[in-house]
N, C-alpha and C. Protein backbone atom coordinates (compact mmCIF):
# COMPACT_ATOMS: atom_id res chain seq x y z
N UNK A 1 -20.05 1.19 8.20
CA UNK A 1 -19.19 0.35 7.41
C UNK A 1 -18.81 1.12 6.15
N UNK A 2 -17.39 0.84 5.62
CA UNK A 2 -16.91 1.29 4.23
C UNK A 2 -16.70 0.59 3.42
N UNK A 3 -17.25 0.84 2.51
CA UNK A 3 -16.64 0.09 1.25
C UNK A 3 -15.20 0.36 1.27
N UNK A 4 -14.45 -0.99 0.47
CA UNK A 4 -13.08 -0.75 -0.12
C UNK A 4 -12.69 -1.63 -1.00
N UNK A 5 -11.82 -1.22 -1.51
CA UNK A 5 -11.20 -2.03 -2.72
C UNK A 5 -9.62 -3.11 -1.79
N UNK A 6 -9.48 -3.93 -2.17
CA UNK A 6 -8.02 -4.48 -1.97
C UNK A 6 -7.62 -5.78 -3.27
N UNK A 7 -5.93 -5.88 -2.72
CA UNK A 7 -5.55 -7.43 -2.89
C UNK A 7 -5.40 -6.74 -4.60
N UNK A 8 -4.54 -5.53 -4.65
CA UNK A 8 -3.91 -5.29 -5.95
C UNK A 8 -2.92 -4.63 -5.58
N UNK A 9 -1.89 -4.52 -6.54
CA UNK A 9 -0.44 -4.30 -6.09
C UNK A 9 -0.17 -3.06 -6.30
N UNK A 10 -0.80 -2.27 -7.21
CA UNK A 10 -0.81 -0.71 -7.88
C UNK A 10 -1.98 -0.24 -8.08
N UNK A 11 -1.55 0.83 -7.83
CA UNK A 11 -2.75 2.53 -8.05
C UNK A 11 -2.53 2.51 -8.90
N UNK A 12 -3.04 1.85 -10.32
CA UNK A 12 -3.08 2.52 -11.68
C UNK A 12 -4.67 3.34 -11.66
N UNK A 13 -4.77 4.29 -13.01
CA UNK A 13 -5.86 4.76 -12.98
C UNK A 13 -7.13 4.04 -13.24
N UNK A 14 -6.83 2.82 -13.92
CA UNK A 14 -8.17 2.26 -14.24
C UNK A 14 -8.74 1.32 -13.27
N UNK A 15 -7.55 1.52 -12.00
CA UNK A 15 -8.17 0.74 -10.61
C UNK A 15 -8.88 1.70 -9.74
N UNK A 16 -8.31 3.10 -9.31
CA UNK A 16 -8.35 3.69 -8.95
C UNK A 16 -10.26 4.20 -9.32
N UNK A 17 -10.17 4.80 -10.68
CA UNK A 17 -11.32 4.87 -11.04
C UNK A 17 -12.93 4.04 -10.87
N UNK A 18 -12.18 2.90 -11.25
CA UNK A 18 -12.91 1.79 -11.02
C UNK A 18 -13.41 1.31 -9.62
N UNK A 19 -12.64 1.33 -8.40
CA UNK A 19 -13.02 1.39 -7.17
C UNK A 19 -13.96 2.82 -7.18
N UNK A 20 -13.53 4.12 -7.36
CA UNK A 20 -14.27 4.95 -7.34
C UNK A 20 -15.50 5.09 -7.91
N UNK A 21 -15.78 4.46 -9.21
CA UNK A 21 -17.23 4.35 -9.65
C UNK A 21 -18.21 3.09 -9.14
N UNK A 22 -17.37 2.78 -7.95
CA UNK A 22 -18.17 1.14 -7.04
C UNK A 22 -18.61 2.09 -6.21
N UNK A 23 -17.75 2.82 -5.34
CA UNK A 23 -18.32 3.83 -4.81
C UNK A 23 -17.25 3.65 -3.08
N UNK A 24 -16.25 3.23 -3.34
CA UNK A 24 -15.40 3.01 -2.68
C UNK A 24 -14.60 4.13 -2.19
N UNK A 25 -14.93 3.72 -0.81
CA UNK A 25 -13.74 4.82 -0.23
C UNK A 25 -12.92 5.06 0.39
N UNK A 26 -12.10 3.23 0.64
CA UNK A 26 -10.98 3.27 0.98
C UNK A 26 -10.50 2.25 -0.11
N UNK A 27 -8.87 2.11 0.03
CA UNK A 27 -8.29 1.23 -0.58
C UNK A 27 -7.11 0.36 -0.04
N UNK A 28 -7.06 -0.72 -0.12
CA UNK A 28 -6.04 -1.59 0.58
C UNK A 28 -5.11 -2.26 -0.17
N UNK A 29 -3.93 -1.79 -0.05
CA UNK A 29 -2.93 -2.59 -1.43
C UNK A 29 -2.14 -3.84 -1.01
N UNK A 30 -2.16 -4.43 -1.41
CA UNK A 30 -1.36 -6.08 -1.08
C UNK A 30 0.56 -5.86 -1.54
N UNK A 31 0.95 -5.47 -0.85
CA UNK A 31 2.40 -6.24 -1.12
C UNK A 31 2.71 -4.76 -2.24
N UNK A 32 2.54 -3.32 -2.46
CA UNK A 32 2.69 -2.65 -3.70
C UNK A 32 4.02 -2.48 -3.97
N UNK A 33 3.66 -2.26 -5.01
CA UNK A 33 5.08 -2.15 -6.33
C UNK A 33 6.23 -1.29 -5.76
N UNK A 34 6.36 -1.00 -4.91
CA UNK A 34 7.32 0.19 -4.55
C UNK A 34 8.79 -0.18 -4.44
N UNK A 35 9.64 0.94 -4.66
CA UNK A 35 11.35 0.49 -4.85
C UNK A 35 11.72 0.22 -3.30
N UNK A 36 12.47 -0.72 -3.26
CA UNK A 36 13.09 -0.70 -1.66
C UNK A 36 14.98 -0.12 -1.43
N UNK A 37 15.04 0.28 -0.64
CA UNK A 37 16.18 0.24 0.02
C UNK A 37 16.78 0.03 1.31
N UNK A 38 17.68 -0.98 1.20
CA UNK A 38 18.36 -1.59 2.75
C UNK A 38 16.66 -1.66 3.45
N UNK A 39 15.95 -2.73 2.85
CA UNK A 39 14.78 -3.03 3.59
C UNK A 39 13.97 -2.35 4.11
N UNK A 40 13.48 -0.80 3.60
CA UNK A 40 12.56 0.28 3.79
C UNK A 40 12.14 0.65 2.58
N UNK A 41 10.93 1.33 2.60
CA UNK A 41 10.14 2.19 1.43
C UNK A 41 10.32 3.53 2.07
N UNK A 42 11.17 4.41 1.03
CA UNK A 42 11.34 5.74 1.00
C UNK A 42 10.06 6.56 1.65
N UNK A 43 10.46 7.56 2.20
CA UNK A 43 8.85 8.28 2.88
C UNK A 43 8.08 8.70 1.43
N UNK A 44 9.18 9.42 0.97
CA UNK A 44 8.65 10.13 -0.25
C UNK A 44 7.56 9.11 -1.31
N UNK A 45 8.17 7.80 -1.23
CA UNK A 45 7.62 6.88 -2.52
C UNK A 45 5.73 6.50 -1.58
N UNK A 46 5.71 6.55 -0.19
CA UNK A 46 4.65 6.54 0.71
C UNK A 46 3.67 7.48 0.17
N UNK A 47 4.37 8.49 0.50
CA UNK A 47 3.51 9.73 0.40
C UNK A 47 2.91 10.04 -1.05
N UNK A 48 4.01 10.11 -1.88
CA UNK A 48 3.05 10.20 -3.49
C UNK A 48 2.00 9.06 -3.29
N UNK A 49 2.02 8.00 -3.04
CA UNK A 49 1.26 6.70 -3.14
C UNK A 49 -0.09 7.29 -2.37
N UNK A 50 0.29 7.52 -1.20
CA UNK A 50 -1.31 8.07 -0.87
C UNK A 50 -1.78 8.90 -0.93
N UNK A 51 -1.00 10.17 -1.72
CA UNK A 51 -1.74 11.24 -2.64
C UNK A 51 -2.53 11.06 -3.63
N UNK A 52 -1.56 9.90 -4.54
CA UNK A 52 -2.12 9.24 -5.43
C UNK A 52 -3.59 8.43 -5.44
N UNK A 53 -3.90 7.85 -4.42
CA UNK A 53 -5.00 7.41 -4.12
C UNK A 53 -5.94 8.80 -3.50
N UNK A 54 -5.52 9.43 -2.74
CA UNK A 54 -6.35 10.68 -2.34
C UNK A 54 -6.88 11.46 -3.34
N UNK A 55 -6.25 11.68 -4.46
CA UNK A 55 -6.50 12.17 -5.55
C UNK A 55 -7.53 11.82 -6.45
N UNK A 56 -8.11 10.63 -6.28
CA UNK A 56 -9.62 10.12 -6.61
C UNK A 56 -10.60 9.96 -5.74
N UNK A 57 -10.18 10.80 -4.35
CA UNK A 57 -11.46 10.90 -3.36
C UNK A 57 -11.41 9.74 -2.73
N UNK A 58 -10.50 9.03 -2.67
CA UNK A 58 -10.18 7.59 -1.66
C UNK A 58 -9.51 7.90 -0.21
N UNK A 59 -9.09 6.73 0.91
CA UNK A 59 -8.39 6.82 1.60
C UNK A 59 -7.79 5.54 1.53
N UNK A 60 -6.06 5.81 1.16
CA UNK A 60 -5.00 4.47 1.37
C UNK A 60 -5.22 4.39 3.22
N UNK A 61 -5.60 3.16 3.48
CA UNK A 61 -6.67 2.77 4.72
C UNK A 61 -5.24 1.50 4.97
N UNK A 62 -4.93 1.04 3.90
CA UNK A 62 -3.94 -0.01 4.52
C UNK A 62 -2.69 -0.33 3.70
N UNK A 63 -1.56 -1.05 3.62
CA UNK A 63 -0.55 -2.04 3.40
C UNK A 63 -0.32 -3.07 3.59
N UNK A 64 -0.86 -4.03 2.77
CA UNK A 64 -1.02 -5.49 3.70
C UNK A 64 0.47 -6.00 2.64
N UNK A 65 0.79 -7.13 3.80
CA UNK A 65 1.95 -8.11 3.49
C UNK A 65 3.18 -7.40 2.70
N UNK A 66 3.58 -6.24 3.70
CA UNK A 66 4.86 -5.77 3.47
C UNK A 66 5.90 -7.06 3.22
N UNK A 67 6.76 -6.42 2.64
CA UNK A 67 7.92 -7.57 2.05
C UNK A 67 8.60 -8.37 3.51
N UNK A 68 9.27 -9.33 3.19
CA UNK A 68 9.66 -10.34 4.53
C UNK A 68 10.93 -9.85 5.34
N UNK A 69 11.74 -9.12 4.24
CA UNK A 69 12.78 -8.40 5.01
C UNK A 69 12.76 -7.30 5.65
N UNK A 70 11.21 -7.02 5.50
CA UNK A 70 10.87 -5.63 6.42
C UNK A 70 11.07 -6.10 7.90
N UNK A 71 10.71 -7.16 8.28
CA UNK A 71 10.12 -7.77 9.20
C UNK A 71 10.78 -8.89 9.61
N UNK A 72 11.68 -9.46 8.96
CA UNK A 72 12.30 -11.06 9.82
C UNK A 72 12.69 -11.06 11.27
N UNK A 73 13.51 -10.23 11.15
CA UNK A 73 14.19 -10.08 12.70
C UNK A 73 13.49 -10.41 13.63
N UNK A 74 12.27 -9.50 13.46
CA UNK A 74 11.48 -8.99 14.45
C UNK A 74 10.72 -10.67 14.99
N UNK A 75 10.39 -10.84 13.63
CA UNK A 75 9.70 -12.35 13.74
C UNK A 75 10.63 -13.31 14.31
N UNK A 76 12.01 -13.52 13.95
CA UNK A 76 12.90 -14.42 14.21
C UNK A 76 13.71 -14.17 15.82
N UNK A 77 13.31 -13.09 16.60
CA UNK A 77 14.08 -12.81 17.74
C UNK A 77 15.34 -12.04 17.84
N UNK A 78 15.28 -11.52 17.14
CA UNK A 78 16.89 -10.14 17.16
C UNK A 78 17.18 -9.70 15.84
N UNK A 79 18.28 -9.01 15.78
CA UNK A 79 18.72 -8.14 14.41
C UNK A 79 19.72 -9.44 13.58
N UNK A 80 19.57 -9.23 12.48
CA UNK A 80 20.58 -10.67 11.52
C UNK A 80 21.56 -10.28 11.82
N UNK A 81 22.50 -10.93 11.92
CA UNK A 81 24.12 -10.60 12.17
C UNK A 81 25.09 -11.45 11.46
């Protein structure tokens, strides 16, 4: 079993740290702060994000409750039109 941190929206440092001195070594972000476009998160804005967490000896382990327009369609039965 792993410890982890979740159910915060940003990698700031004093979360980051703070999971790390629990002794945590993954992290799970709820819904994060990230810019969208036409209903995607940039690869690039991904990737710093889980450098960013890698960078205190963590693993970004999850993304919970991506935004609703990631996903309606899919939920609702076809593409919006």
């Amino acid at each position: 079993m792993r410890a982890g941190f979740g159910q915060f929206q940003q990698a700031t440092p004093e979360y980051l740290r703070f999971a790390q001195q629990y002794g945590a070594t993954d992290i799970l972000l709820n819904t994060p702060d990230l810019p969208s476009y036409n209903g995607t998160w940039p690869l690039h804005d991904l990737v710093n994000l889980r450098r960013n967490v890698e960078n205190y000896g963590m693993k970004l382990s999850a993304l919970e409750n991506v935004p609703t327009q990631f996903y309606d369609h899919i939920m609702l039965n076809g593409p919006k039109t």
